[in-house]
PDB file of N, CA and C in Angstrom:
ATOM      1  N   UNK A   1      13.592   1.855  -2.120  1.00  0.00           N
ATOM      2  CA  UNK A   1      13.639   1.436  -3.487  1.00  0.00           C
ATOM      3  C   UNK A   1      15.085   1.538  -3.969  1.00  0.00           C
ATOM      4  N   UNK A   2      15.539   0.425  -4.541  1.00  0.00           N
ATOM      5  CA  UNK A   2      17.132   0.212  -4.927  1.00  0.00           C
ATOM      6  C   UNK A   2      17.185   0.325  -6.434  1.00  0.00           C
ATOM      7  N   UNK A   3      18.189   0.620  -6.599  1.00  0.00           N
ATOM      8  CA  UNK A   3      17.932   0.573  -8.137  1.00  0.00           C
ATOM      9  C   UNK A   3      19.325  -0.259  -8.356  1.00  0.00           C
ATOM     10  N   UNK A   4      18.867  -1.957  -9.197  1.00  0.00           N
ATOM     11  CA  UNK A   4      20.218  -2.827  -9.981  1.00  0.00           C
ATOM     12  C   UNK A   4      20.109  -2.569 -11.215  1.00  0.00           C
ATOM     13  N   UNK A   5      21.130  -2.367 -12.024  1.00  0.00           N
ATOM     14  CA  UNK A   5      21.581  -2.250 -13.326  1.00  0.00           C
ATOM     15  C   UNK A   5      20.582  -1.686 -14.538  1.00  0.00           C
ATOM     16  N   UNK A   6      19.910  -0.530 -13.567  1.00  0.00           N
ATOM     17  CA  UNK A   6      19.184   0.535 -14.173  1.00  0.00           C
ATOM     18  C   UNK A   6      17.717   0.453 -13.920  1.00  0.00           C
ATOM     19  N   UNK A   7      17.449  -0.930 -12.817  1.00  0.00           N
ATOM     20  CA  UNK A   7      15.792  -1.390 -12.530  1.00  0.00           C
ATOM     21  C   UNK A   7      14.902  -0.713 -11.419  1.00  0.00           C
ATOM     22  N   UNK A   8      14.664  -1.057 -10.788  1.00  0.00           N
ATOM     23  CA  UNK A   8      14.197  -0.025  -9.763  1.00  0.00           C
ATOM     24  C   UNK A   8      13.494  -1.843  -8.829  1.00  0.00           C
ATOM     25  N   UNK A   9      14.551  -1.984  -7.584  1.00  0.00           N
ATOM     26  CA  UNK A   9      13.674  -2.873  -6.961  1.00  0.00           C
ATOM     27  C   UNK A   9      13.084  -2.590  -6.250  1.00  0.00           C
ATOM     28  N   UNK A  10      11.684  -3.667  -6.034  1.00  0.00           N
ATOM     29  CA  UNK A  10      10.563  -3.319  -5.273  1.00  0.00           C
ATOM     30  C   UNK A  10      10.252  -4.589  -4.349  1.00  0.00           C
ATOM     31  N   UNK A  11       9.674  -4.043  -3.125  1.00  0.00           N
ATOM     32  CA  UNK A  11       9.548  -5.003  -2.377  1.00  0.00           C
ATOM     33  C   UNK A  11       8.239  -6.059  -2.927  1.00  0.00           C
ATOM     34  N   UNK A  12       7.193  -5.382  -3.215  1.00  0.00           N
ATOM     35  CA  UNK A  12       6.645  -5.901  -4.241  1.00  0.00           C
ATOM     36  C   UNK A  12       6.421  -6.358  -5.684  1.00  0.00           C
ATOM     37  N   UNK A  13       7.472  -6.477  -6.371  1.00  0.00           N
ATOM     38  CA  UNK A  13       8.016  -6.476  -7.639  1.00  0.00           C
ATOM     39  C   UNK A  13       8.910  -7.581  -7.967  1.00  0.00           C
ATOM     40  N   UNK A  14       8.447  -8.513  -8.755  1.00  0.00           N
ATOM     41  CA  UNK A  14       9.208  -9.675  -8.528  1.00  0.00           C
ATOM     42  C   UNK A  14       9.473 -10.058 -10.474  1.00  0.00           C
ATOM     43  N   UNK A  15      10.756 -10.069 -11.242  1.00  0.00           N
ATOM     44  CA  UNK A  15      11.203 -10.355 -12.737  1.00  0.00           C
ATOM     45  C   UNK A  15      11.446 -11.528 -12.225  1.00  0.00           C
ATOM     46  N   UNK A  16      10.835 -12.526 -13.374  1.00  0.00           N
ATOM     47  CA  UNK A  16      11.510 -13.913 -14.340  1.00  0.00           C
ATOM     48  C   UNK A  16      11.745 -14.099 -14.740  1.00  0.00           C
ATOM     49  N   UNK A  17      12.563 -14.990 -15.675  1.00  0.00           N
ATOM     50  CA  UNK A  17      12.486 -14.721 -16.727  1.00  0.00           C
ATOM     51  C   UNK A  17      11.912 -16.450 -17.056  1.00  0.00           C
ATOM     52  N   UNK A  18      11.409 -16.323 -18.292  1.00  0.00           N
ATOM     53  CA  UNK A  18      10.311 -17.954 -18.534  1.00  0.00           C
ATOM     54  C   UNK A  18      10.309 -17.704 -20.180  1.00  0.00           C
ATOM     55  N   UNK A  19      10.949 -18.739 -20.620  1.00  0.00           N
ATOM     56  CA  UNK A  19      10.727 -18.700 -22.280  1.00  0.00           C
ATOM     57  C   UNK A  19       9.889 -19.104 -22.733  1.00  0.00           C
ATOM     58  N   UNK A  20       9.334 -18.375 -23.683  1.00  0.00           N
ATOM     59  CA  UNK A  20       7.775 -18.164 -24.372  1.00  0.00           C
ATOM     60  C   UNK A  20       8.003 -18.787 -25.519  1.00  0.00           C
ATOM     61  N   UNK A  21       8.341 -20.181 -25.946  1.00  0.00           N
ATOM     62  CA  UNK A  21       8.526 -20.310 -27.212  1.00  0.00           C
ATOM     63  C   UNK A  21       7.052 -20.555 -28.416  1.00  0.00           C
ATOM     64  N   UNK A  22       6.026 -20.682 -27.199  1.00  0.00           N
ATOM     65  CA  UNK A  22       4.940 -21.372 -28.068  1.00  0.00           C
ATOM     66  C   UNK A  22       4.108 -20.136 -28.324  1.00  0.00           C
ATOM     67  N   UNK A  23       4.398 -19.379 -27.901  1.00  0.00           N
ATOM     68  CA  UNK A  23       3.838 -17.572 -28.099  1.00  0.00           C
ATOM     69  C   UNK A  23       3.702 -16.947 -29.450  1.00  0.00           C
ATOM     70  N   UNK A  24       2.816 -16.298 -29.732  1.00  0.00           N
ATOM     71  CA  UNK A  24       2.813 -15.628 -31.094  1.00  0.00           C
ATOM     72  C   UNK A  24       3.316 -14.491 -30.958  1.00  0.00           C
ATOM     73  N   UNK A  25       3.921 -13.527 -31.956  1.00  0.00           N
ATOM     74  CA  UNK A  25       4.663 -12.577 -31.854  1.00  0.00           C
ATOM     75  C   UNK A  25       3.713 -11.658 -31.071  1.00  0.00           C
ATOM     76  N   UNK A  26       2.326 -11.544 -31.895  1.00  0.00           N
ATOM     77  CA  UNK A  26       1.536 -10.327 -31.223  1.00  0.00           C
ATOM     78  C   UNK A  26       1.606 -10.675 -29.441  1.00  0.00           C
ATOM     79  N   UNK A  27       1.109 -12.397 -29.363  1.00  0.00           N
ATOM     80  CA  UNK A  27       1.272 -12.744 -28.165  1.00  0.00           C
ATOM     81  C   UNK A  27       2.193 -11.787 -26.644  1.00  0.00           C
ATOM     82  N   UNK A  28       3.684 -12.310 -27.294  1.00  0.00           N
ATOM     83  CA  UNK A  28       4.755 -11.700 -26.830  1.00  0.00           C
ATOM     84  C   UNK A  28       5.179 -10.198 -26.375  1.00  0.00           C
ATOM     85  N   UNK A  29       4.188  -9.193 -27.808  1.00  0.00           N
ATOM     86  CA  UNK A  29       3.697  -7.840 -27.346  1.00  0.00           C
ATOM     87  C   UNK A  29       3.214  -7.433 -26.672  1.00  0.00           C
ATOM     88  N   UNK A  30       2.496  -8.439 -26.333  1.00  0.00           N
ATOM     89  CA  UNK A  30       1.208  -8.287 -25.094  1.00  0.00           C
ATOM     90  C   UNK A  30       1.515  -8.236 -23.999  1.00  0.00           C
ATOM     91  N   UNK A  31       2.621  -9.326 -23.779  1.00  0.00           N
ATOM     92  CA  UNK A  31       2.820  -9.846 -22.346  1.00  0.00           C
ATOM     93  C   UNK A  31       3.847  -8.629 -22.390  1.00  0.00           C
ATOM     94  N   UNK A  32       4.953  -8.002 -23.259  1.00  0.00           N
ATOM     95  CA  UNK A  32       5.596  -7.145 -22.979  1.00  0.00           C
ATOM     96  C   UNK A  32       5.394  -5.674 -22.449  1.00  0.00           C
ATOM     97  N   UNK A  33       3.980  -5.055 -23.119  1.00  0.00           N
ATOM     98  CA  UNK A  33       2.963  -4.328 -22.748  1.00  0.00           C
ATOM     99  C   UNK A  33       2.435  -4.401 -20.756  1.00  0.00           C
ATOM    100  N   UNK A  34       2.510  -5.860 -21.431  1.00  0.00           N
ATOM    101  CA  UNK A  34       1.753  -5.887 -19.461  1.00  0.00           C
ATOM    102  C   UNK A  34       2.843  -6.011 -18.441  1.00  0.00           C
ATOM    103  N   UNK A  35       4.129  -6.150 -18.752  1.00  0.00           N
ATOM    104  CA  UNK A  35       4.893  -6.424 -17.845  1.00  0.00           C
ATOM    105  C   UNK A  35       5.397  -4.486 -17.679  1.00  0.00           C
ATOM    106  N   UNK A  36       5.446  -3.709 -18.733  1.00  0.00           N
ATOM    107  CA  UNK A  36       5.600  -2.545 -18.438  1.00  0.00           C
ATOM    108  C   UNK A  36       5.048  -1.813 -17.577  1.00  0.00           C
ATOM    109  N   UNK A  37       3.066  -1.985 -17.878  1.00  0.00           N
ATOM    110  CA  UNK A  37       2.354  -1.549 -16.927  1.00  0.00           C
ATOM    111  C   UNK A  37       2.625  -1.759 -15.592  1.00  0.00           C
ATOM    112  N   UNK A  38       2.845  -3.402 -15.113  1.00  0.00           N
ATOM    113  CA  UNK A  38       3.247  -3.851 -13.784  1.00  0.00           C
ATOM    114  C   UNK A  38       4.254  -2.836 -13.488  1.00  0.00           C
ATOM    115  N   UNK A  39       5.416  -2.635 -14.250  1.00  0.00           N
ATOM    116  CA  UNK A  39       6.125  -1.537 -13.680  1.00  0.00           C
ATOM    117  C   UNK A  39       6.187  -0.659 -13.027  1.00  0.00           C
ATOM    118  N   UNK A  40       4.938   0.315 -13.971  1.00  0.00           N
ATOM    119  CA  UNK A  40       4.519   1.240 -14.033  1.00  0.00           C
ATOM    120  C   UNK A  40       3.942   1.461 -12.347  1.00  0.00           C
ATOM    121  N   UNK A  41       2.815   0.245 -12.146  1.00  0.00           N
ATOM    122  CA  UNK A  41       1.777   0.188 -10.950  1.00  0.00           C
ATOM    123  C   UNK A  41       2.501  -0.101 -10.208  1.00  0.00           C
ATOM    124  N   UNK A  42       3.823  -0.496  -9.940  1.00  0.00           N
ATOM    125  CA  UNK A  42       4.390  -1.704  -8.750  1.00  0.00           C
ATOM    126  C   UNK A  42       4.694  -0.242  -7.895  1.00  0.00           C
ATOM    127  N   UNK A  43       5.630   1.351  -8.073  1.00  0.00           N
ATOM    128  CA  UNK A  43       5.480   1.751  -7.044  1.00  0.00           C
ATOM    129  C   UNK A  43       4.435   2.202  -6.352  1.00  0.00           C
ATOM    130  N   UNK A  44       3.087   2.582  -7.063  1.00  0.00           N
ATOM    131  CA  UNK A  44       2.208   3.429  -6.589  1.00  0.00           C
ATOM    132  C   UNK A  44       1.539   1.866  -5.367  1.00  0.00           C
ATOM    133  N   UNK A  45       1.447   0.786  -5.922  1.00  0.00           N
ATOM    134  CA  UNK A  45       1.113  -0.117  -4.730  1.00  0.00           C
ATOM    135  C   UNK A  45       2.135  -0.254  -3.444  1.00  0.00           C
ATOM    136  N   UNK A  46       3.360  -0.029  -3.842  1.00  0.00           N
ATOM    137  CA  UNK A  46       4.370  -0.186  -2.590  1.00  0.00           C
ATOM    138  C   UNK A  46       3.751   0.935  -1.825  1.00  0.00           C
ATOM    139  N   UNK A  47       3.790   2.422  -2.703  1.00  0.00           N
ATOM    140  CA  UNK A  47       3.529   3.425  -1.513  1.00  0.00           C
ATOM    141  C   UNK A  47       2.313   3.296  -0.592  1.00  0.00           C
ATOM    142  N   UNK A  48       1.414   2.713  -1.465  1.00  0.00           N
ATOM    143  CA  UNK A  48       0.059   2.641  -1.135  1.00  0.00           C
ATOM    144  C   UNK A  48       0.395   1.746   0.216  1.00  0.00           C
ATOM    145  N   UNK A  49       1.073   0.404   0.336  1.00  0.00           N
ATOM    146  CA  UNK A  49       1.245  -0.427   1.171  1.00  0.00           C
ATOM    147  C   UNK A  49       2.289   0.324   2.254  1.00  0.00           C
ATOM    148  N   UNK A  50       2.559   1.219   2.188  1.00  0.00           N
ATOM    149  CA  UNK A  50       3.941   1.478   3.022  1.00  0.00           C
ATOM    150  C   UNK A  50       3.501   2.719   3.685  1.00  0.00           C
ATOM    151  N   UNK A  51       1.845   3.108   3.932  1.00  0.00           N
ATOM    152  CA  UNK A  51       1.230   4.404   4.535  1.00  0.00           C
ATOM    153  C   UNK A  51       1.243   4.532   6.100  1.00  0.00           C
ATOM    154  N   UNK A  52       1.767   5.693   6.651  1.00  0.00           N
ATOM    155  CA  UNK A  52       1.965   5.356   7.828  1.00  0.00           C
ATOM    156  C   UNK A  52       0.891   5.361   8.523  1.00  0.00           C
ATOM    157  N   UNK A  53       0.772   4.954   9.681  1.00  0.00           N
ATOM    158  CA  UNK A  53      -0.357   5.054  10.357  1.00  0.00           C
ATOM    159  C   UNK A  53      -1.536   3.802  10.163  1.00  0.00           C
ATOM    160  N   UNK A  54      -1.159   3.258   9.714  1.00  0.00           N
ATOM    161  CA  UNK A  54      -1.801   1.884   9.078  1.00  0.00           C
ATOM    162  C   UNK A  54      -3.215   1.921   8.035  1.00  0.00           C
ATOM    163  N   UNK A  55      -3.226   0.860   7.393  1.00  0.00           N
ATOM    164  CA  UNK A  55      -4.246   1.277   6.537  1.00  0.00           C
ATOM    165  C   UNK A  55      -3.493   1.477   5.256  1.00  0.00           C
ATOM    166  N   UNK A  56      -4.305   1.804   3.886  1.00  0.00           N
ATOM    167  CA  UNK A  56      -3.905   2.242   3.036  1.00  0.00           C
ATOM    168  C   UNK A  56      -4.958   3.557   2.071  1.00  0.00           C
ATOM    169  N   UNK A  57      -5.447   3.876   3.407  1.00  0.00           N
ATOM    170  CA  UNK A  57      -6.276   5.216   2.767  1.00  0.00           C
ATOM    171  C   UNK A  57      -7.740   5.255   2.634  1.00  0.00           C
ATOM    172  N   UNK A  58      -8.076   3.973   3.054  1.00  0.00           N
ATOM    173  CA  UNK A  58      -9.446   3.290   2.615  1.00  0.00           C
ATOM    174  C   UNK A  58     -10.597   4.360   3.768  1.00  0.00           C
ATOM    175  N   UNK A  59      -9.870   4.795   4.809  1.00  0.00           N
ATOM    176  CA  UNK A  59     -10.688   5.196   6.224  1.00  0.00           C
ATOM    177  C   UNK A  59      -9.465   6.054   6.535  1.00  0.00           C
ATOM    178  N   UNK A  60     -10.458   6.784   7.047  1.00  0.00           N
ATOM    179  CA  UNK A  60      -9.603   8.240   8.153  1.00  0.00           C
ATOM    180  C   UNK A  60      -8.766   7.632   8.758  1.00  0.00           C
ATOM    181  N   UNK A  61      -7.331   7.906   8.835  1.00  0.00           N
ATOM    182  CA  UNK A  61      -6.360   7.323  10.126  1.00  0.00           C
ATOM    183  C   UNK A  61      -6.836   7.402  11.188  1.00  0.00           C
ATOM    184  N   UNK A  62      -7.217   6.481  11.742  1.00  0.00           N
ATOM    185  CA  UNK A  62      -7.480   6.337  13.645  1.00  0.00           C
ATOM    186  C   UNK A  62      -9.124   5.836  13.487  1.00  0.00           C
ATOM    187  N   UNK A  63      -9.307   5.806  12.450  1.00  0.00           N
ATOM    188  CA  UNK A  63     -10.702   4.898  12.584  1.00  0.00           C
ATOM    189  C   UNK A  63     -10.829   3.737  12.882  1.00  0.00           C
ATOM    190  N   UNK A  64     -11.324   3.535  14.206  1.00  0.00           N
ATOM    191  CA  UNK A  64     -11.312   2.074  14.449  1.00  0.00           C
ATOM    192  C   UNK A  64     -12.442   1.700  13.769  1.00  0.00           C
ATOM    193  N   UNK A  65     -12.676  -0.395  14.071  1.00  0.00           N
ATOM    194  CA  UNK A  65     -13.488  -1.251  13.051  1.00  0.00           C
ATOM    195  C   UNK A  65     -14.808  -0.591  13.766  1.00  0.00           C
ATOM    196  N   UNK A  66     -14.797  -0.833  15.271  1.00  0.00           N
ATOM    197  CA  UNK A  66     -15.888  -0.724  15.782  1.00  0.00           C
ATOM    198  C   UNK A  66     -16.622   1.044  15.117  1.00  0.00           C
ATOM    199  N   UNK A  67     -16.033   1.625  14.935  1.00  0.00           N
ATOM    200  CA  UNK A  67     -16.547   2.709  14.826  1.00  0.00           C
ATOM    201  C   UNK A  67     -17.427   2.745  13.169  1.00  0.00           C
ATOM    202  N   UNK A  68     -16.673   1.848  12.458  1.00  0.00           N
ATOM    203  CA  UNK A  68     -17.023   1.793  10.895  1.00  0.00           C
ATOM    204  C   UNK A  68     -18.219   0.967  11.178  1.00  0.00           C
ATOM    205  N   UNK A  69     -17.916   0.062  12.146  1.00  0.00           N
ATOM    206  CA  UNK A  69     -19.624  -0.972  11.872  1.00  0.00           C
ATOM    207  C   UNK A  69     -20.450  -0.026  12.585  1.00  0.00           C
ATOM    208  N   UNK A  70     -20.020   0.707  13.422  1.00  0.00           N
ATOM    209  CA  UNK A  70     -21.780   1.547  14.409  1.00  0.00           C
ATOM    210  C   UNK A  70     -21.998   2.752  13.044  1.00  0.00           C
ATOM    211  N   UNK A  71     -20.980   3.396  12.174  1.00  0.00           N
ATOM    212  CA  UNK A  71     -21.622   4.104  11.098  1.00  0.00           C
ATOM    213  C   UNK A  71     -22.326   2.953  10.362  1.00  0.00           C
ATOM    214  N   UNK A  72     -21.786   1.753   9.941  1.00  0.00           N
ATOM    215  CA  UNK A  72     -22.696   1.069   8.629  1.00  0.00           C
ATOM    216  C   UNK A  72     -23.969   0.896   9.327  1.00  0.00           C
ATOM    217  N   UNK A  73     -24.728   0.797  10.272  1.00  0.00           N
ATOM    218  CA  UNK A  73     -25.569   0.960  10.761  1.00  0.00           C
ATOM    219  C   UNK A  73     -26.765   2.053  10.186  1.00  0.00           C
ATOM    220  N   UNK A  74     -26.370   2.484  10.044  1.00  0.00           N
ATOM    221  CA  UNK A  74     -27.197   4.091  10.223  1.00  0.00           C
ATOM    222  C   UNK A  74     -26.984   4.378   8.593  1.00  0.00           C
ATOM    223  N   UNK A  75     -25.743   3.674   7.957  1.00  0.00           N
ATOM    224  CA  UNK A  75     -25.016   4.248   6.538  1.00  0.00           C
ATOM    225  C   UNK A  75     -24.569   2.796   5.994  1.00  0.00           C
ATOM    226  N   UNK A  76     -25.041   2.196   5.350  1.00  0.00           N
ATOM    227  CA  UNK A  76     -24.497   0.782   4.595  1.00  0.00           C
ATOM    228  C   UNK A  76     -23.297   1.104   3.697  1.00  0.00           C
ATOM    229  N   UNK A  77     -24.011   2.391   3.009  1.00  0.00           N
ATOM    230  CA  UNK A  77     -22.985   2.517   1.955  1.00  0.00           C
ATOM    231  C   UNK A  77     -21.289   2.770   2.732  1.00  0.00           C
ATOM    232  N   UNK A  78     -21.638   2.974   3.805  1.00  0.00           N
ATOM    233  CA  UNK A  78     -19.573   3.162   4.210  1.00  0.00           C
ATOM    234  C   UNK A  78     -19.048   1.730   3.773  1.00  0.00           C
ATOM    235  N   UNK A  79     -19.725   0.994   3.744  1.00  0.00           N
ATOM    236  CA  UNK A  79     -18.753  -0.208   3.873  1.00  0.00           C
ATOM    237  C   UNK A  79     -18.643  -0.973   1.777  1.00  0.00           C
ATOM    238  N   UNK A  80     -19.027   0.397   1.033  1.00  0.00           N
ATOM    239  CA  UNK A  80     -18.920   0.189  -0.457  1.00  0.00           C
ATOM    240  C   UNK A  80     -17.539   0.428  -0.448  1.00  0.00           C
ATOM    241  N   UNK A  81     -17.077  -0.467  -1.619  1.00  0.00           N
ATOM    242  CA  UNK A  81     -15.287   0.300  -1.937  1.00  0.00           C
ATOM    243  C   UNK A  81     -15.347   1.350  -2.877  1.00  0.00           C
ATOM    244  N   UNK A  82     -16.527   1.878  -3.268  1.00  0.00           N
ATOM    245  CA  UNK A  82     -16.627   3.151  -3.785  1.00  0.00           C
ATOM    246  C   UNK A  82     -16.970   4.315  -3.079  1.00  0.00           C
ATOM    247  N   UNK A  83     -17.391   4.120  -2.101  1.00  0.00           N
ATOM    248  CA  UNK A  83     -17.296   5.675  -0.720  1.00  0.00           C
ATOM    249  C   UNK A  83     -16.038   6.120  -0.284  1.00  0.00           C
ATOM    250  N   UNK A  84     -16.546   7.474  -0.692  1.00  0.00           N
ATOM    251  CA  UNK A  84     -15.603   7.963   0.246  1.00  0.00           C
ATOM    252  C   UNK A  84     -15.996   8.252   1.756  1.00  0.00           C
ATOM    253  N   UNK A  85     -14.757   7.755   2.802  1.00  0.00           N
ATOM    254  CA  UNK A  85     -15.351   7.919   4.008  1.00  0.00           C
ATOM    255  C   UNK A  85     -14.490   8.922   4.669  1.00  0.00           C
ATOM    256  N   UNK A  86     -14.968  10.227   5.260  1.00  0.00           N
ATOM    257  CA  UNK A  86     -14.393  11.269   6.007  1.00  0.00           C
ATOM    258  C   UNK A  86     -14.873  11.946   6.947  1.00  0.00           C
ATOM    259  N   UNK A  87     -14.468  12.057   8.420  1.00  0.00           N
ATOM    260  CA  UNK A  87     -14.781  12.258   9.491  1.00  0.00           C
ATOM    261  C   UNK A  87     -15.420  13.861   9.727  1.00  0.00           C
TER     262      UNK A  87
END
């Protein structure tokens, strides 16, 4: 992560700039609001993307596919994106 003229670049993190002239002020708040948040989220997704061992946390490191489909077998719910799955 680099930091230009006080920003913080991200490999995932991409500024435009695009003039909003037909925008309402509240409009403009909004989008300013959401471009902060993006900020905010852009490192926790880099780290998330940059986990060693591959993966991003979803499954035990070293879990192979085959092993996740012979549990969904027996366990459907492993394959919810709301389980937690741990060996």
């Amino acid at each position: 992560m680099k930091k230009t003229n006080g920003i913080r670049s991200l490999k995932y993190l991409r500024e435009f700039t695009t003039p909003l002239p037909n925008l309402s002020i509240e409009e403009k708040k909004v989008i300013s609001k959401l471009i902060d948040a993006v900020r905010l989220l852009a490192p926790l997704y880099e780290k998330q993307m940059s986990v060693k061992g591959g993966g991003a946390g979803f499954y035990p490191i070293g879990l192979t596919k085959e092993e996740i489909e012979q549990a969904s077998l027996t366990n459907p719910e492993i394959l919810s994106p709301y389980t937690i799955v741990e060996r």
